[in-house]
C-alpha atoms as a PDB file:
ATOM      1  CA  UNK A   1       0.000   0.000   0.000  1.00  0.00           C
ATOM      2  CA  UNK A   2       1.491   3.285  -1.129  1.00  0.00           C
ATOM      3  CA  UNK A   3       1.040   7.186  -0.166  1.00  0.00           C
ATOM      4  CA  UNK A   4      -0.936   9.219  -2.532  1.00  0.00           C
ATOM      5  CA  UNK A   5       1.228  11.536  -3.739  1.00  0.00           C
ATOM      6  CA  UNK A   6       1.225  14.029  -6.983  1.00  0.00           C
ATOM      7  CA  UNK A   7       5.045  16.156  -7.355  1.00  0.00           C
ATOM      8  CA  UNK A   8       3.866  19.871  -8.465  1.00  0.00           C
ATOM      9  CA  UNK A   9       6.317  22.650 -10.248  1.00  0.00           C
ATOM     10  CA  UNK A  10       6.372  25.867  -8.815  1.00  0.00           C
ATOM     11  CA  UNK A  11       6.508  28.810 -10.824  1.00  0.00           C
ATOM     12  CA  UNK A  12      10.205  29.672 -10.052  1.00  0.00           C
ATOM     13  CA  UNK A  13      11.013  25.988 -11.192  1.00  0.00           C
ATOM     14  CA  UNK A  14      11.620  24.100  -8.318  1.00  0.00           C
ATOM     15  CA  UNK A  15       9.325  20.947  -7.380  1.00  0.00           C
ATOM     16  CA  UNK A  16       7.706  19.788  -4.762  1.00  0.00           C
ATOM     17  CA  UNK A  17       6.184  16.397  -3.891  1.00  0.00           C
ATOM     18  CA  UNK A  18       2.926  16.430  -2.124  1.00  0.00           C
ATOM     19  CA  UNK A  19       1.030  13.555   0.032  1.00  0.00           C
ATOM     20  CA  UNK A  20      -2.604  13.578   0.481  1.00  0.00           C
ATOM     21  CA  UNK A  21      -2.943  10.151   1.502  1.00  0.00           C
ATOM     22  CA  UNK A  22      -0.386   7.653   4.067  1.00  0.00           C
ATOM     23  CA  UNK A  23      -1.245   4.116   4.503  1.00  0.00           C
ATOM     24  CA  UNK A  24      -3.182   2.526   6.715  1.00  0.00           C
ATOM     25  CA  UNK A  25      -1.751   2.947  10.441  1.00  0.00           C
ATOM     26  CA  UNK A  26       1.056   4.913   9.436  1.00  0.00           C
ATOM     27  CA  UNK A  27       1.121   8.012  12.067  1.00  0.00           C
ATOM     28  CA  UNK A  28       1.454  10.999  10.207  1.00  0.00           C
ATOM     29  CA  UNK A  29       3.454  12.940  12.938  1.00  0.00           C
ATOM     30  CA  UNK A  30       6.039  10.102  13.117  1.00  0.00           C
ATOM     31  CA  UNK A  31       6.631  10.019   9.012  1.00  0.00           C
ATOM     32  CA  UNK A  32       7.160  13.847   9.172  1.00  0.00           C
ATOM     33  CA  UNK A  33      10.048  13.838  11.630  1.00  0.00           C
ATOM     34  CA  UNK A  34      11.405  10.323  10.231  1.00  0.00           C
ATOM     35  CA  UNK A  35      11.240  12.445   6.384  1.00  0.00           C
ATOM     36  CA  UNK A  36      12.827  15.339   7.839  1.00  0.00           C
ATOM     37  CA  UNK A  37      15.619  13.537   9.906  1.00  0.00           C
ATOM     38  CA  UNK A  38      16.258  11.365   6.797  1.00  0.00           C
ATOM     39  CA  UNK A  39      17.153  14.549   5.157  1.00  0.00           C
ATOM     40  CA  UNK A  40      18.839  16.024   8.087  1.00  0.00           C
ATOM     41  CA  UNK A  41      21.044  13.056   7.652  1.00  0.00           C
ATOM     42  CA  UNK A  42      21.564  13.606   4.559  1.00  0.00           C
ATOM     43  CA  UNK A  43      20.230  10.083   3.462  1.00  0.00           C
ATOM     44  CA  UNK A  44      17.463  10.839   1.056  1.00  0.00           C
ATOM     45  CA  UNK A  45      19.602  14.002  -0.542  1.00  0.00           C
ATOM     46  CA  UNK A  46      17.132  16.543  -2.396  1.00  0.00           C
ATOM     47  CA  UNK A  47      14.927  17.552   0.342  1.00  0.00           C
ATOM     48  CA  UNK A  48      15.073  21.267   1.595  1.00  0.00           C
ATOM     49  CA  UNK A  49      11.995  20.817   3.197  1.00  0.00           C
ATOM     50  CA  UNK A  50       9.390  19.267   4.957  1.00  0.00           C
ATOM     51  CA  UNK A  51       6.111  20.684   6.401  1.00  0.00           C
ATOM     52  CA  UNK A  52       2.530  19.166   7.481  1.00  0.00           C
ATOM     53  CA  UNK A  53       0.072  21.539   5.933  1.00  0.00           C
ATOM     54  CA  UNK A  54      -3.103  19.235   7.140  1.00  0.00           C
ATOM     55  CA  UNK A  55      -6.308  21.080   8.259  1.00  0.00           C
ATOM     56  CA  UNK A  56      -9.929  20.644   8.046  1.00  0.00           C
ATOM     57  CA  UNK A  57      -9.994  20.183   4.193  1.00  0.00           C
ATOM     58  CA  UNK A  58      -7.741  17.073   4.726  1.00  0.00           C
ATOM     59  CA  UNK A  59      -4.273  15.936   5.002  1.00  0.00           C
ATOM     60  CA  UNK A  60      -1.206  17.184   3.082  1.00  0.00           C
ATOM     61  CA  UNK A  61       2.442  16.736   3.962  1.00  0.00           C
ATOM     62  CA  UNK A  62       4.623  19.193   1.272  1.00  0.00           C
ATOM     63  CA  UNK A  63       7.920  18.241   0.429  1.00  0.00           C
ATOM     64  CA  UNK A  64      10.442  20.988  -0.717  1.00  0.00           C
ATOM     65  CA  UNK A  65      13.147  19.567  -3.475  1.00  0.00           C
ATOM     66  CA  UNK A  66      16.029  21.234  -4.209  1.00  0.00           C
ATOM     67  CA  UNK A  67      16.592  22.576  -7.824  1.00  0.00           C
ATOM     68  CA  UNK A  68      18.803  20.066  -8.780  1.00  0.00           C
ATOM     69  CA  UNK A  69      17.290  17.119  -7.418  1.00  0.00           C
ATOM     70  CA  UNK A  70      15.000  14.863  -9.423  1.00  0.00           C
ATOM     71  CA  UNK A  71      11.314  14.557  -7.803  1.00  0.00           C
ATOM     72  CA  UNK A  72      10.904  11.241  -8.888  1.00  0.00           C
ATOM     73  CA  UNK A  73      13.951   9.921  -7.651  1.00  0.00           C
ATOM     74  CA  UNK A  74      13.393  11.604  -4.198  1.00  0.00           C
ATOM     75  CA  UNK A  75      10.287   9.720  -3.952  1.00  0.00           C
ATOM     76  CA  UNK A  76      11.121   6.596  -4.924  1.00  0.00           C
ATOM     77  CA  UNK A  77      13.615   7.149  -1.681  1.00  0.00           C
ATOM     78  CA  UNK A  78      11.105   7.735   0.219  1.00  0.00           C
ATOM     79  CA  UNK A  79       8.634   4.982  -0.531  1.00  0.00           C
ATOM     80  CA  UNK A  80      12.163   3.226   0.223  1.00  0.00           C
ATOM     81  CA  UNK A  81      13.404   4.669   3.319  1.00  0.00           C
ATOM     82  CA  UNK A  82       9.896   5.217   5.257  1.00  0.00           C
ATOM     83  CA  UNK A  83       6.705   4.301   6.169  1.00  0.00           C
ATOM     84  CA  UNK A  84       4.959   5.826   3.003  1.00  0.00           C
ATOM     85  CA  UNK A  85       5.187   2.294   1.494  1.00  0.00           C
ATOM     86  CA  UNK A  86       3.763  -0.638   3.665  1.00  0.00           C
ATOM     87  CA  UNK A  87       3.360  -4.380   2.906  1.00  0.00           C
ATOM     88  CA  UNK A  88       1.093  -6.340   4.306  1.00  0.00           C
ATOM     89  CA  UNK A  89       0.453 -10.347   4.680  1.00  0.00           C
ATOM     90  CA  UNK A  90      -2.331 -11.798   4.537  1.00  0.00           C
ATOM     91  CA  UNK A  91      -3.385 -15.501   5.016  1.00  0.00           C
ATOM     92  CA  UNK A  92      -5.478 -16.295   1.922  1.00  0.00           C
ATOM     93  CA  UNK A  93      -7.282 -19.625   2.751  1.00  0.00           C
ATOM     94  CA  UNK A  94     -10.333 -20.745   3.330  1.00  0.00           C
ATOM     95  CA  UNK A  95     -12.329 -23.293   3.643  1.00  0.00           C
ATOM     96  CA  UNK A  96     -14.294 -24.022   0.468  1.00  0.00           C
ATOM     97  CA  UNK A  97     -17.173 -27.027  -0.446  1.00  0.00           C
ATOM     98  CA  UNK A  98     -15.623 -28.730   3.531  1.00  0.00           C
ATOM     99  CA  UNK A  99     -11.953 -28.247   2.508  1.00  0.00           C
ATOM    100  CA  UNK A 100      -9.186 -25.364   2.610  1.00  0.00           C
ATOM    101  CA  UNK A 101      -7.789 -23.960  -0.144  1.00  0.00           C
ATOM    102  CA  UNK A 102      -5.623 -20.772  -1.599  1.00  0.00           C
ATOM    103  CA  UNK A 103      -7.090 -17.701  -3.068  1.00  0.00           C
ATOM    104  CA  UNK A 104      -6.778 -14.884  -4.881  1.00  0.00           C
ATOM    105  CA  UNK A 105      -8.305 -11.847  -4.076  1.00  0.00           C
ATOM    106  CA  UNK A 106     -10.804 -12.136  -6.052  1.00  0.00           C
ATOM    107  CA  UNK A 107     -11.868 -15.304  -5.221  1.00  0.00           C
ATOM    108  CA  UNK A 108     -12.149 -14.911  -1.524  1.00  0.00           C
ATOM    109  CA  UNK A 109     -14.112 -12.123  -2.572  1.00  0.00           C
ATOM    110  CA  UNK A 110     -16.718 -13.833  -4.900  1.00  0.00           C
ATOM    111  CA  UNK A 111     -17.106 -16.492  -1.979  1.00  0.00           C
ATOM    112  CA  UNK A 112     -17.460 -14.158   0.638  1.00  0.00           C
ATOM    113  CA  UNK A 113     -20.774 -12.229  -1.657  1.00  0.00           C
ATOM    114  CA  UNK A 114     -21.908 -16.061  -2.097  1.00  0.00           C
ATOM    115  CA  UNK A 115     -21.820 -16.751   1.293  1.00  0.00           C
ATOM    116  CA  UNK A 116     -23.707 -13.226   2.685  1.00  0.00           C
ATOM    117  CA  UNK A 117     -26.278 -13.964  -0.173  1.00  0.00           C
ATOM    118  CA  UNK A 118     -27.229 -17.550   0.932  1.00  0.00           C
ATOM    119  CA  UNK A 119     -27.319 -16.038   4.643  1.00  0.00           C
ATOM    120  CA  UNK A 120     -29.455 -13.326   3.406  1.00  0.00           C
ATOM    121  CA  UNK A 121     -31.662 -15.827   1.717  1.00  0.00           C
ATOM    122  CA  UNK A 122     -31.949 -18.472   4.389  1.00  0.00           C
ATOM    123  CA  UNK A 123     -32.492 -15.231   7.240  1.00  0.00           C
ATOM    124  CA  UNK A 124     -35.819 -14.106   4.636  1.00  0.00           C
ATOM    125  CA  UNK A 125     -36.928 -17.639   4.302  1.00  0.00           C
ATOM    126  CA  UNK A 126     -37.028 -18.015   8.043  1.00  0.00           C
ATOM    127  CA  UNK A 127     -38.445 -14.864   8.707  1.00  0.00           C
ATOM    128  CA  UNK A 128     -41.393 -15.548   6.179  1.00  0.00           C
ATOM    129  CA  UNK A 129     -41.783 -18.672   7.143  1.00  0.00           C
ATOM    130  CA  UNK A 130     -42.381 -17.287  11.000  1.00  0.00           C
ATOM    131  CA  UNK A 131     -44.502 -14.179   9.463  1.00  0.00           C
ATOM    132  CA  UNK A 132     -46.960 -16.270   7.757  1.00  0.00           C
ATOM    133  CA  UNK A 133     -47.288 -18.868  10.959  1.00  0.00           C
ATOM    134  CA  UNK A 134     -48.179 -15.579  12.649  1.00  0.00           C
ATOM    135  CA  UNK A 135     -50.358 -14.500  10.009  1.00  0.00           C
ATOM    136  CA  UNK A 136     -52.333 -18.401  10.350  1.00  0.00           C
ATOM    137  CA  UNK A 137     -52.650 -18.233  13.784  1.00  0.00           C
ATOM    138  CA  UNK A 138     -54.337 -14.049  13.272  1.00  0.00           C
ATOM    139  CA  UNK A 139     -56.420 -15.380  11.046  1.00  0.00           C
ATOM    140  CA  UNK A 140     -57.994 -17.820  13.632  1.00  0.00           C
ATOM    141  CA  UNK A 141     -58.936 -15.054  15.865  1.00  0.00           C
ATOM    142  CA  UNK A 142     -60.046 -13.087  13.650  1.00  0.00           C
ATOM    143  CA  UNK A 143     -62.398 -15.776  12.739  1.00  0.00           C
ATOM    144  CA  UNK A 144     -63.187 -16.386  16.537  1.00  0.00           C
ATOM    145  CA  UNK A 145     -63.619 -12.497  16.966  1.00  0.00           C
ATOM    146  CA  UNK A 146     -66.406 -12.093  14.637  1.00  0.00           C
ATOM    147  CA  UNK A 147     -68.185 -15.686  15.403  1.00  0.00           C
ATOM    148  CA  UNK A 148     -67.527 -15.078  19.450  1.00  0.00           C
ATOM    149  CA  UNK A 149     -70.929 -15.381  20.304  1.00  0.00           C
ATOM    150  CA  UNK A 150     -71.587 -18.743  18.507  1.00  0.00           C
ATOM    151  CA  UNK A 151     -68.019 -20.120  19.751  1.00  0.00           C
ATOM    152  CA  UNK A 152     -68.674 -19.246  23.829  1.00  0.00           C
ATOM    153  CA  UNK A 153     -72.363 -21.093  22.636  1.00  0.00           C
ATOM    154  CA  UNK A 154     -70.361 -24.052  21.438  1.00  0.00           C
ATOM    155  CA  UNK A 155     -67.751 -24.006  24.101  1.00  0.00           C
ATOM    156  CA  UNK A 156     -70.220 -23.975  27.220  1.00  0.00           C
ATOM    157  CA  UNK A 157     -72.459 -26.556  25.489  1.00  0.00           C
ATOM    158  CA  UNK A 158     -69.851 -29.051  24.991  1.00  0.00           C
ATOM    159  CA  UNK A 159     -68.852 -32.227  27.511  1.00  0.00           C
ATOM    160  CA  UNK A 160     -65.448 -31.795  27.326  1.00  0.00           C
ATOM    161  CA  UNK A 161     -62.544 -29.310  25.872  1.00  0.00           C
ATOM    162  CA  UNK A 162     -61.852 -32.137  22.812  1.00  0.00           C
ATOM    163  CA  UNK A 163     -65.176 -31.543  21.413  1.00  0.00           C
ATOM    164  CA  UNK A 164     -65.264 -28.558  21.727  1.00  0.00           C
ATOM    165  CA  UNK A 165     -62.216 -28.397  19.785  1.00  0.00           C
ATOM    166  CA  UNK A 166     -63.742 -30.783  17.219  1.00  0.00           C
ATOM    167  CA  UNK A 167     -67.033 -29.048  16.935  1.00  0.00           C
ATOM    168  CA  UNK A 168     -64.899 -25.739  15.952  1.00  0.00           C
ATOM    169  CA  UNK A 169     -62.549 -27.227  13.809  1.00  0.00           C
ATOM    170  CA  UNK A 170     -64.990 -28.530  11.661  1.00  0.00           C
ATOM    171  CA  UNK A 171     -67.466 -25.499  12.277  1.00  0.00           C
ATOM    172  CA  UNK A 172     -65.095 -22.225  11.400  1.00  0.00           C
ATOM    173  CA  UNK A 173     -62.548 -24.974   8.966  1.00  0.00           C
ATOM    174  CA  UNK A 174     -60.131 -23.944  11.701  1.00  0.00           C
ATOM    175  CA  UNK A 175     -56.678 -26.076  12.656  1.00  0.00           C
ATOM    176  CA  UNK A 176     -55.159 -27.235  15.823  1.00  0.00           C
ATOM    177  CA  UNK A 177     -52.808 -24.136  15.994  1.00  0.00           C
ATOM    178  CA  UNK A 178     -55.612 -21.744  15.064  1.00  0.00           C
END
């Protein structure tokens, strides 16, 4: 992962490299003082100058080259020397079809959209399935709310609680979970 950076051209000639993006975890203070005691040093030679301009707007670290100094060589020192290049590892298996394999980028990608799409899928099946036993058992009462009268008839006419059950079952074409 690199630093953003674009090298400008004043109008008196001289260039000047500027960063508008470090990577990720890089401090920003820390690079600044390593770039300028690198050129202290005199172990990146080129650099007259180095100042953090950041503010609200965003970040931007300017980089004063001397006249006779290439830009592009400078920063190709730089990606070199500090913290405006980083590498990192990653561990690219995963377990695919019950076994683990290697992958590219994009592969661990396309499995990864795969995988959030079938848990998208099963999470809406089970949610409609649980909707529409909600919407069976609604549909019950509602049939109980505007019979009531007949069912309290039915219920405190029957022997028992089973045929009572039976004689509205077959009554209102309810179920046993209505």
């Amino acid at each position: 992962v690199r630093a953003k950076t674009n090298i400008e051209t004043e109008k008196s000639g001289r260039e000047r490299i500027i960063v508008s993006e470090i990577p990720f975890m890089v401090n920003k203070a820390e690079l600044v003082k390593k770039i300028a005691d690198l050129a202290r040093e005199k172990i990146i030679d080129g650099i007259t100058g180095v100042r953090d301009e950041s503010d609200q707007t965003g970040m931007r670290i300017t980089i004063d080259i001397r006249r006779d100094a290439s830009a592009s060589v400078v920063l190709n020192n730089l990606f070199k020397q500090t913290q405006m290049q980083a590498n990192f590892g990653m561990n690219m298996v995963a377990i695919v079809d019950g076994a683990p394999h290697f992958l590219t980028l994009k592969q661990m990608l396309q499995y990864y959209l795969d995988h959030q799409e079938d848990v998208v899928t099963r999470r809406t099946k089970f949610e409609l399935a649980k909707a529409e036993a909600r919407a069976h058992i609604l549909e019950g009462l509602r049939i109980a709310l505007d019979n009531i009268d007949e069912i309290v008839h039915i219920i405190r006419n029957s022997q028992s609680s089973d045929i009572a059950k039976a004689t509205l079952i077959s009554r209102f074409g309810l179920d046993d979970k209505q």
